[in-house]
Protein backbone atom coordinates (compact mmCIF):
# COMPACT_ATOMS: atom_id res chain seq x y z
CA UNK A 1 16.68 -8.75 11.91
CA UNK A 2 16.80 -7.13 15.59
CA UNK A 3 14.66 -7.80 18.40
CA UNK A 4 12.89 -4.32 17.76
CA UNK A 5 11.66 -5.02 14.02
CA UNK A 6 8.25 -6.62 13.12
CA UNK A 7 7.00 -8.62 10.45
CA UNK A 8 3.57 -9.13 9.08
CA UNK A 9 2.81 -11.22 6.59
CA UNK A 10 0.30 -10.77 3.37
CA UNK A 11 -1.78 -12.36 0.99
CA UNK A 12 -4.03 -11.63 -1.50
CA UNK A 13 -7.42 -13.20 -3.26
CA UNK A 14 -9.54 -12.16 -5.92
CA UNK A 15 -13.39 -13.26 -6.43
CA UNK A 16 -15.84 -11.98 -8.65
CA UNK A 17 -19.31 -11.11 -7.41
CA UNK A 18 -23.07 -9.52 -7.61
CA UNK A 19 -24.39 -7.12 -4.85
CA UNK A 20 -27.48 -4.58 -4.32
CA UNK A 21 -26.57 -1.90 -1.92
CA UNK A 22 -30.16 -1.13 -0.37
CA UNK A 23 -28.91 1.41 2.17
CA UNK A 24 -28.33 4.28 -0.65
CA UNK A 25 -29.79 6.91 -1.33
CA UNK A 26 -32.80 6.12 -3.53
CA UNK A 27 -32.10 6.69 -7.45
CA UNK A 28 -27.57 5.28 -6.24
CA UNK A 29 -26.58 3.47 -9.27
CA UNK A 30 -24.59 1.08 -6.45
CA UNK A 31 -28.60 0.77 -5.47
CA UNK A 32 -29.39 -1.81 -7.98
CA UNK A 33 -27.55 -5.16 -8.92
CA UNK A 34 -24.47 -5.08 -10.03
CA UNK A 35 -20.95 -6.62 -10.22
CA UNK A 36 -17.46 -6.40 -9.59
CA UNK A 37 -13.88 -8.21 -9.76
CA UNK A 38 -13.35 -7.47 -5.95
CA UNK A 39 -9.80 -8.01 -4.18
CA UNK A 40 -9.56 -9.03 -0.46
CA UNK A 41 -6.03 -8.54 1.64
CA UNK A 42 -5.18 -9.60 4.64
CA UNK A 43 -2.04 -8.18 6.90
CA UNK A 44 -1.41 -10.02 10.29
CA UNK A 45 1.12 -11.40 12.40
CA UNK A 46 1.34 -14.71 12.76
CA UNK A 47 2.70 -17.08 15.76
CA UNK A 48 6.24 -19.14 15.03
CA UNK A 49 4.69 -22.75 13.60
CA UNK A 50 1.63 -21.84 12.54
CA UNK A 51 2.59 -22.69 8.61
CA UNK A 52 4.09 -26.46 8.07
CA UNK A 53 7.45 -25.26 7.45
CA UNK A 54 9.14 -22.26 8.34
CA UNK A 55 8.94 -20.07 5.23
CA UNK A 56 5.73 -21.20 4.20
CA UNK A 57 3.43 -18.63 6.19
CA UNK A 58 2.53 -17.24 2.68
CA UNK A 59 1.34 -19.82 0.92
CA UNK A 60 -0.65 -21.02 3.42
CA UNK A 61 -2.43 -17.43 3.95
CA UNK A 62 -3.13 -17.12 0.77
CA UNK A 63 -5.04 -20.88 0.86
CA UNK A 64 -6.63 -19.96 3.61
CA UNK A 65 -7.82 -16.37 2.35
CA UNK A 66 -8.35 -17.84 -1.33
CA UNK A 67 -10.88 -20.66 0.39
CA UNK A 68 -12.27 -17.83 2.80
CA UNK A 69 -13.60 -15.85 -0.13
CA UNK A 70 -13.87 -18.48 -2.14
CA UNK A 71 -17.71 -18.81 -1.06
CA UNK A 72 -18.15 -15.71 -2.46
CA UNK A 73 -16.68 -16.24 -6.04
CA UNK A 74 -19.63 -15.65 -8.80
CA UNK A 75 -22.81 -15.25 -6.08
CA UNK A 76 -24.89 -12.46 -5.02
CA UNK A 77 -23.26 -11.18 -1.97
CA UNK A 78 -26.46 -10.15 -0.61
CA UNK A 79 -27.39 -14.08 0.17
CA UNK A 80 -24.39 -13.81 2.64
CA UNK A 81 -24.52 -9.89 4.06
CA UNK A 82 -27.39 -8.07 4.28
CA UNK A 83 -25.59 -4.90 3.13
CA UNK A 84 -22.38 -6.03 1.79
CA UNK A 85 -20.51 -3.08 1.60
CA UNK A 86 -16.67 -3.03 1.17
CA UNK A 87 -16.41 -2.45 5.11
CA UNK A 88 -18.75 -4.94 5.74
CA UNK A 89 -16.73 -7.38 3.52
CA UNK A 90 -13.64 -7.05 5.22
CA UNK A 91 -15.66 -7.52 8.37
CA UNK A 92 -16.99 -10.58 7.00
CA UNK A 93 -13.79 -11.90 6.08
CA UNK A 94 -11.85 -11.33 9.32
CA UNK A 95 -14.38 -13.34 11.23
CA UNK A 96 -14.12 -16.12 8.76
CA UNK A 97 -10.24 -16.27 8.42
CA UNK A 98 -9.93 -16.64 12.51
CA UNK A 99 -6.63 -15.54 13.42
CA UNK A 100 -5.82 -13.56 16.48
CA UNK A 101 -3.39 -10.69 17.19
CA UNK A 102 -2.85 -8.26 14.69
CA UNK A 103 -5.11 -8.51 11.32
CA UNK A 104 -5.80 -6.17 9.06
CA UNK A 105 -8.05 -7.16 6.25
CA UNK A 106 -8.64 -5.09 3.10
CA UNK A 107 -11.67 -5.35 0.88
CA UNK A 108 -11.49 -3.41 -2.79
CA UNK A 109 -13.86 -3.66 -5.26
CA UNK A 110 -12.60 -1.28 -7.69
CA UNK A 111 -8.66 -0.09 -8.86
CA UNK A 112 -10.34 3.39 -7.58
CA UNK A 113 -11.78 2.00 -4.46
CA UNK A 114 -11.81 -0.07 -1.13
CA UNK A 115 -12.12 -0.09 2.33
CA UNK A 116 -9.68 -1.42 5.00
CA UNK A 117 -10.36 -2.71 8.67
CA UNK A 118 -7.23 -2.72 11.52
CA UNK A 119 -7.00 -5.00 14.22
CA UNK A 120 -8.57 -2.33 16.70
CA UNK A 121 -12.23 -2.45 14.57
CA UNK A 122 -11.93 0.70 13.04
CA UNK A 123 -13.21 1.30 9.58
CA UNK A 124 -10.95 3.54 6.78
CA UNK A 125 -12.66 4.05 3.15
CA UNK A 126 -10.13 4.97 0.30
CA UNK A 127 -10.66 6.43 -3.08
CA UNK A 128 -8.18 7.23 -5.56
CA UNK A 129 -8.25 9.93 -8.13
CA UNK A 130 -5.87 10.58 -10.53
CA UNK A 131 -4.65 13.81 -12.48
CA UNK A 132 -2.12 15.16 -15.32
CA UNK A 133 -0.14 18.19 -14.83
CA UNK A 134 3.31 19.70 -15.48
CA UNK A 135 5.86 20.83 -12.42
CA UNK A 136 9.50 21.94 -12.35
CA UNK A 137 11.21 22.05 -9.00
CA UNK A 138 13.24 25.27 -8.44
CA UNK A 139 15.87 24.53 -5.75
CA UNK A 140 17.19 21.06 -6.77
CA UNK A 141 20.98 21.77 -7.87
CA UNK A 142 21.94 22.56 -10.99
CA UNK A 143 21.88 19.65 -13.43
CA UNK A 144 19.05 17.87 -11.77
CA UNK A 145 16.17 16.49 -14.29
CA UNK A 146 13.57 17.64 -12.42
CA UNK A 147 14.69 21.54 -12.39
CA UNK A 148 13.34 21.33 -15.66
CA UNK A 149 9.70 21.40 -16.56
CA UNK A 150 8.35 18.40 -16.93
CA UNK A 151 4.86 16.33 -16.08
CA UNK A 152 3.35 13.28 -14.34
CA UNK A 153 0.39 11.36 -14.51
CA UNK A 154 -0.25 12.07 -10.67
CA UNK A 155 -2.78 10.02 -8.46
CA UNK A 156 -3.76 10.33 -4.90
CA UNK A 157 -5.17 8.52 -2.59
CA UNK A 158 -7.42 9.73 0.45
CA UNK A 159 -7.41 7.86 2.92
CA UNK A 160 -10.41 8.18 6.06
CA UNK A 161 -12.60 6.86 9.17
CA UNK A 162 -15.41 5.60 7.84
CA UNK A 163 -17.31 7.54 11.23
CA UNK A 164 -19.77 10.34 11.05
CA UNK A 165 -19.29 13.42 8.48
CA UNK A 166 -19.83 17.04 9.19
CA UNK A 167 -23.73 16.70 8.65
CA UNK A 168 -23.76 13.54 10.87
CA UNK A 169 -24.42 10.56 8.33
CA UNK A 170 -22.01 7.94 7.32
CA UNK A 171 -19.35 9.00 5.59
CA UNK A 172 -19.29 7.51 1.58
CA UNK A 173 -17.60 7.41 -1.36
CA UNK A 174 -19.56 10.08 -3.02
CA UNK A 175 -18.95 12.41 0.20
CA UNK A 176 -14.82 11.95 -1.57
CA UNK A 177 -15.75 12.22 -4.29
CA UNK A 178 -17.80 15.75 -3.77
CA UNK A 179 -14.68 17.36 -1.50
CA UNK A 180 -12.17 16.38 -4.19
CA UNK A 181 -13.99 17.54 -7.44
CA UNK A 182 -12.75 21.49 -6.61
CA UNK A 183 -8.81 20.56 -6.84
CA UNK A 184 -9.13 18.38 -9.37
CA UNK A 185 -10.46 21.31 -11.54
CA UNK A 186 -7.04 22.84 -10.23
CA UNK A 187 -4.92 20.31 -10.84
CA UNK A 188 -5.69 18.28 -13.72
CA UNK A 189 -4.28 19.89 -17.28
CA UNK A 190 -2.19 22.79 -15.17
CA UNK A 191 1.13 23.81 -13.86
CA UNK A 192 1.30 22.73 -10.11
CA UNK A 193 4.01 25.56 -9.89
CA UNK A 194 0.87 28.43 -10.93
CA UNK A 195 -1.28 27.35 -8.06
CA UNK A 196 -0.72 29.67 -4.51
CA UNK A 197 1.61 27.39 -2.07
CA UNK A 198 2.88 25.23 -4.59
CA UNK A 199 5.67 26.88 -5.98
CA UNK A 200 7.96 24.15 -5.20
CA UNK A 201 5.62 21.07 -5.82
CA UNK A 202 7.47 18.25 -4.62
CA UNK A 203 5.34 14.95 -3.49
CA UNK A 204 6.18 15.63 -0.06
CA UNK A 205 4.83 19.41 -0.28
CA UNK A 206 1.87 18.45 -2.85
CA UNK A 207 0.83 15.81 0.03
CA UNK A 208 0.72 18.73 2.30
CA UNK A 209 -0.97 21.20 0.16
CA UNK A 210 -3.57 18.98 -0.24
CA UNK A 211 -4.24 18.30 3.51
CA UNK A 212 -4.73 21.94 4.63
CA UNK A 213 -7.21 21.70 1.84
CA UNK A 214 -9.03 18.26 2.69
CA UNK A 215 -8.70 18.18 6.39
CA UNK A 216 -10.98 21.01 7.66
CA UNK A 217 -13.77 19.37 5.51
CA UNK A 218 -12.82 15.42 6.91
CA UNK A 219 -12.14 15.14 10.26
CA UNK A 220 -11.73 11.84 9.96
CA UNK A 221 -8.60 12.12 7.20
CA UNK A 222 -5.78 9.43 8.66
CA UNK A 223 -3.26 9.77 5.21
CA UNK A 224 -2.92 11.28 1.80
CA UNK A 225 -1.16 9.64 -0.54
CA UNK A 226 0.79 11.27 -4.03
CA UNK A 227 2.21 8.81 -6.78
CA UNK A 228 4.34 11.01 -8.14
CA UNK A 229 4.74 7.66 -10.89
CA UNK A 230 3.98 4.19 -10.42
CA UNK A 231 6.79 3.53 -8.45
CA UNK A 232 8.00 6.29 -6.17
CA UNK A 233 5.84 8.58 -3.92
CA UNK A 234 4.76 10.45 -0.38
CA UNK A 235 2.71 9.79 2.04
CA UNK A 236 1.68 12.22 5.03
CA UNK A 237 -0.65 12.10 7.95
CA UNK A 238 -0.80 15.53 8.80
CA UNK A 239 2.58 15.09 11.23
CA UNK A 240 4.79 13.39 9.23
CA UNK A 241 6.21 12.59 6.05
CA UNK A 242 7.13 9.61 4.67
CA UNK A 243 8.62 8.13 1.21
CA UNK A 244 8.38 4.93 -0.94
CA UNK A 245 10.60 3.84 -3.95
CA UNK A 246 9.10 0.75 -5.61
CA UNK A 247 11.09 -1.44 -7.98
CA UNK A 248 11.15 -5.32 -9.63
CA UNK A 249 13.60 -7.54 -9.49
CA UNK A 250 13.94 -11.27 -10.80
CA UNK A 251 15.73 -13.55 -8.81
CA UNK A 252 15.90 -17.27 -8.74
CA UNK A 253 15.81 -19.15 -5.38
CA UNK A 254 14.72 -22.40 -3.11
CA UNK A 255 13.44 -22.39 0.41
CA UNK A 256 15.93 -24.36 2.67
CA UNK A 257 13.16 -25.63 4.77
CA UNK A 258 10.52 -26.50 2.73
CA UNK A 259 9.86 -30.33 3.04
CA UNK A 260 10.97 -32.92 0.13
CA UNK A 261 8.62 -33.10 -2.65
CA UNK A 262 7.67 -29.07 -1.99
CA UNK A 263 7.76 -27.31 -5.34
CA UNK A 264 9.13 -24.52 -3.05
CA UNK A 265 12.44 -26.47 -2.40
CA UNK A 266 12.99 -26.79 -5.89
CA UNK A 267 14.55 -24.45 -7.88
CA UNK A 268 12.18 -21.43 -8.91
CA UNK A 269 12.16 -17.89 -9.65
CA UNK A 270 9.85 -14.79 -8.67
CA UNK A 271 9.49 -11.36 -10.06
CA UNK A 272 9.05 -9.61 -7.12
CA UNK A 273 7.81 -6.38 -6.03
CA UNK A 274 10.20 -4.54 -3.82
CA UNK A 275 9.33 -1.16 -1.66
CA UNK A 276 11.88 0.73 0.05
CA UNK A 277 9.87 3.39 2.95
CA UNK A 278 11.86 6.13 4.21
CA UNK A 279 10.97 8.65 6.70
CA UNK A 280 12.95 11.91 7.57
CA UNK A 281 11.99 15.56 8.08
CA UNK A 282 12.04 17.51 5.41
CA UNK A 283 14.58 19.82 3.92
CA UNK A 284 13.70 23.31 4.12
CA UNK A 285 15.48 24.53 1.54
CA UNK A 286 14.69 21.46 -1.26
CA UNK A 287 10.86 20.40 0.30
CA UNK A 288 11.61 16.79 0.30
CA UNK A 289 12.47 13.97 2.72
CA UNK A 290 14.97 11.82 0.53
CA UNK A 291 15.79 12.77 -2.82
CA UNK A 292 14.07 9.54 -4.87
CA UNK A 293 16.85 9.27 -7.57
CA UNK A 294 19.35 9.19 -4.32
CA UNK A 295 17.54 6.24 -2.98
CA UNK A 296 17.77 4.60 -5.99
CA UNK A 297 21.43 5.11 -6.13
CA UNK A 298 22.32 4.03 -2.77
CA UNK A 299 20.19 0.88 -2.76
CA UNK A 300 21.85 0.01 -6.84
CA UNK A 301 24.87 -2.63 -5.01
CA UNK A 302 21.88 -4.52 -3.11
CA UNK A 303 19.79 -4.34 -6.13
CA UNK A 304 22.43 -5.77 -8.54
CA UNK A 305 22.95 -8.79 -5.52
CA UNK A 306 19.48 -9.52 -5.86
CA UNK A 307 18.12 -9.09 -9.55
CA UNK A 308 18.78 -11.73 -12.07
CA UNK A 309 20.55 -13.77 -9.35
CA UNK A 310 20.37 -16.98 -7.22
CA UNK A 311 19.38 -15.86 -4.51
CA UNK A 312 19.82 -18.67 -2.49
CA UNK A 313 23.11 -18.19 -3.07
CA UNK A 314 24.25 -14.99 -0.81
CA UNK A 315 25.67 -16.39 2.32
CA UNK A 316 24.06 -14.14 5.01
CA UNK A 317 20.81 -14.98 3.97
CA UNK A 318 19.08 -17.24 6.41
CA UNK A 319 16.45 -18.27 3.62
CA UNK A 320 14.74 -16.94 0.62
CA UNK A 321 11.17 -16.86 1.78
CA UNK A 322 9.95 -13.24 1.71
CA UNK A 323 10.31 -12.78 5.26
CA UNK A 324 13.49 -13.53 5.30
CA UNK A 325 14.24 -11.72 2.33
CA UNK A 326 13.32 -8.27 3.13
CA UNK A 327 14.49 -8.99 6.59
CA UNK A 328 18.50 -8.77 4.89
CA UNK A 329 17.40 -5.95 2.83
CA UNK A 330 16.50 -3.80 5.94
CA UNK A 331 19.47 -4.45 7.54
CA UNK A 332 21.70 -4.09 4.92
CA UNK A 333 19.68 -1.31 3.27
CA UNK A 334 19.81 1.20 6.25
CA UNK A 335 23.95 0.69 6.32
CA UNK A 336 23.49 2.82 3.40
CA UNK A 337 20.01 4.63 3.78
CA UNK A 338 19.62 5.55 7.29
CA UNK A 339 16.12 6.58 6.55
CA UNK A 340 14.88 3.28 5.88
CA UNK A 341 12.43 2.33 8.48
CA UNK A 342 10.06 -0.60 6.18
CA UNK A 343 10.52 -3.16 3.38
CA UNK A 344 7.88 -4.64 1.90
CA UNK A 345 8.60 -7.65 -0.51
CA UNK A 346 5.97 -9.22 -2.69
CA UNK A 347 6.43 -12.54 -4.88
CA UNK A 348 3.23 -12.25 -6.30
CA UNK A 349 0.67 -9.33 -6.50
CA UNK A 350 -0.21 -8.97 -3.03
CA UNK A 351 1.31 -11.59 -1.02
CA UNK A 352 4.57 -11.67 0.81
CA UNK A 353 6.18 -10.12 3.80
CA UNK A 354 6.09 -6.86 5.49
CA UNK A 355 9.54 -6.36 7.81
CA UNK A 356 9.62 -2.76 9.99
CA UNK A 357 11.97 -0.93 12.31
CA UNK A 358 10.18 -0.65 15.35
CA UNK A 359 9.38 2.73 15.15
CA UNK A 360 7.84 2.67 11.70
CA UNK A 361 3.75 2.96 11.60
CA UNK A 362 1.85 1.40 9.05
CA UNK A 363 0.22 4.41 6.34
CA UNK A 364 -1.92 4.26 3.90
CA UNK A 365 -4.20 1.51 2.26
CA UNK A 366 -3.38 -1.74 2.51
């Protein structure tokens, strides 16, 4: 790790609740009492000692944020916030956890749905629709799988300030929800190559399409988002482009400094979640950053190092807690992918370690 790279640490608690949203519209199904399996995240920074032992800053946010919400688990939400919206939630929740510096906290109360707050106050809403439609791109070289036509199960994510709309209220789900319905009809069952500016349809490009659609009608758009599958993808902000290759690996492994007795200095395994985020401008000619299918390839030797391995075992590792982790992989990773800019490493769903190059900015929803 060099002096210039960050790391923020994350964890992740579920609690299932009952709310009445009073503030709608009248006649808003979210009006009347209902339920959901909410998620709440939290992304921070956090001071050398605060956990018991190095490597155990994610275990003990995730306690923390699991007893936090845990308040919350099966009771009406409204006996706690008077409107407990998402963004209220997450407001709710930073207070409670009291940590300083940089927090972000996350509050999501659907898979389609959530809202995040950053350290600064401000307020982003997401929403996440999903479509199915064929593509082919024409300039990859001959021999490449994805000159030929094929199809994805697409989803995007917009991603906004929660501020003032064009017609001066609060900005909502619904107000998404009304501003995508249009492309959807476009995109969903179609050829993303038939539609005017999409004739080479890569994620990067697709990303970009959509913004010159989306942004005139939300000024307060911040990031689009384009699974091209589950695991690989583009994000752009209306500047820049970035990547993300997503992968599992099992690996076996003991923290070195966890105290006697720990079950975390016994022998254990994770499957964890690994994302590789790449940032480059894009080729003119091809209309992507970083060829997916090339990350993959580069990254295979680490991959192999690390999957079905001890990991404990590779001798320029200083440990095997997250941190540490995807701290190796960045380094060793951009020998070979000069792109590379962020790791993030997860050992469960939602909790583990985020390690950046200096000069990489956090997109998207957390």
């Amino acid at each position: 790790m060099t002096d210039s790279d960050q790391t923020l640490f994350c964890a992740s608690a579920a609690f299932q609740a009952a709310r009445q949203l009073d503030a709608l519209p009248a006649g808003h199904p979210s009006g009347r009492l209902h339920g959901h399996g909410f998620i709440a995240k939290v992304r921070c920074a956090l001071p050398t000692g605060w956990a018991r032992f190095q490597g155990g800053e994610v275990d003990r946010l995730r306690d923390d944020l699991q007893a936090c919400v845990g308040v919350l688990d099966h009771r009406l939400l409204n006996e706690h916030l008077a409107q407990p919206s998402d963004a209220n939630l997450a407001v709710w929740v930073r207070e409670r956890l009291g940590l300083s510096g940089r927090v972000d906290v996350g509050v999501q109360s659907t898979s389609q749905c959530g809202a995040d707050l950053d350290s600064a106050g401000g307020v982003r809403l997401w929403r996440r629709y999903a479509f199915h439609s064929a593509h082919r791109l024409p300039h990859v070289p001959v021999g490449h799988k994805c000159g030929t036509m094929h199809g994805h199960g697409f989803e995007v994510i917009l991603h906004v300030a929660a501020g003032a709309s064009n017609g001066g209220a609060a900005l909502s789900h619904d107000d998404l929800d009304a501003i995508w319905a249009p492309l959807h009809f476009q995109l969903n069952y179609g050829c993303l190559n038939d539609l005017p500016g999409l004739e080479n349809p890569t994620s990067e490009l697709l990303a970009s399409w959509l913004w010159s659609r989306i942004a005139p009608q939300l000024p307060g758009l911040s990031t689009i988002t384009v699974f091209e599958t589950g695991s690989c993808g583009a994000v752009f902000d209306g500047e820049r482009h970035r990547i993300w290759k997503q992968m599992t690996l099992d690996g076996a492994l003991q923290l070195k400094h966890a105290p006697d007795g720990s079950g975390l200095r016994r022998l254990h395994g994770h499957t964890y979640t690994l994302r590789l985020h790449l940032s480059a401008p894009l080729d003119e000619g091809l209309g992507w950053a970083v060829d997916f299918g090339d990350v993959k390839s580069a990254f295979d030797p680490l991959f192999q190092m690390l999957d079905h391995q001890p990991i404990h075992e590779i001798a320029d590792l200083a440990d095997c807690d997250t941190a540490s982790i995807a701290s190796w992989v960045l380094a060793r990773a951009r020998l070979r992918l000069p792109q590379l800019d962020r790791v993030d490493l997860e050992e469960t769903s939602g909790c583990g370690a985020i390690v950046s190059a200096g000069s990489a900015t956090l997109t998207g929803p957390m």
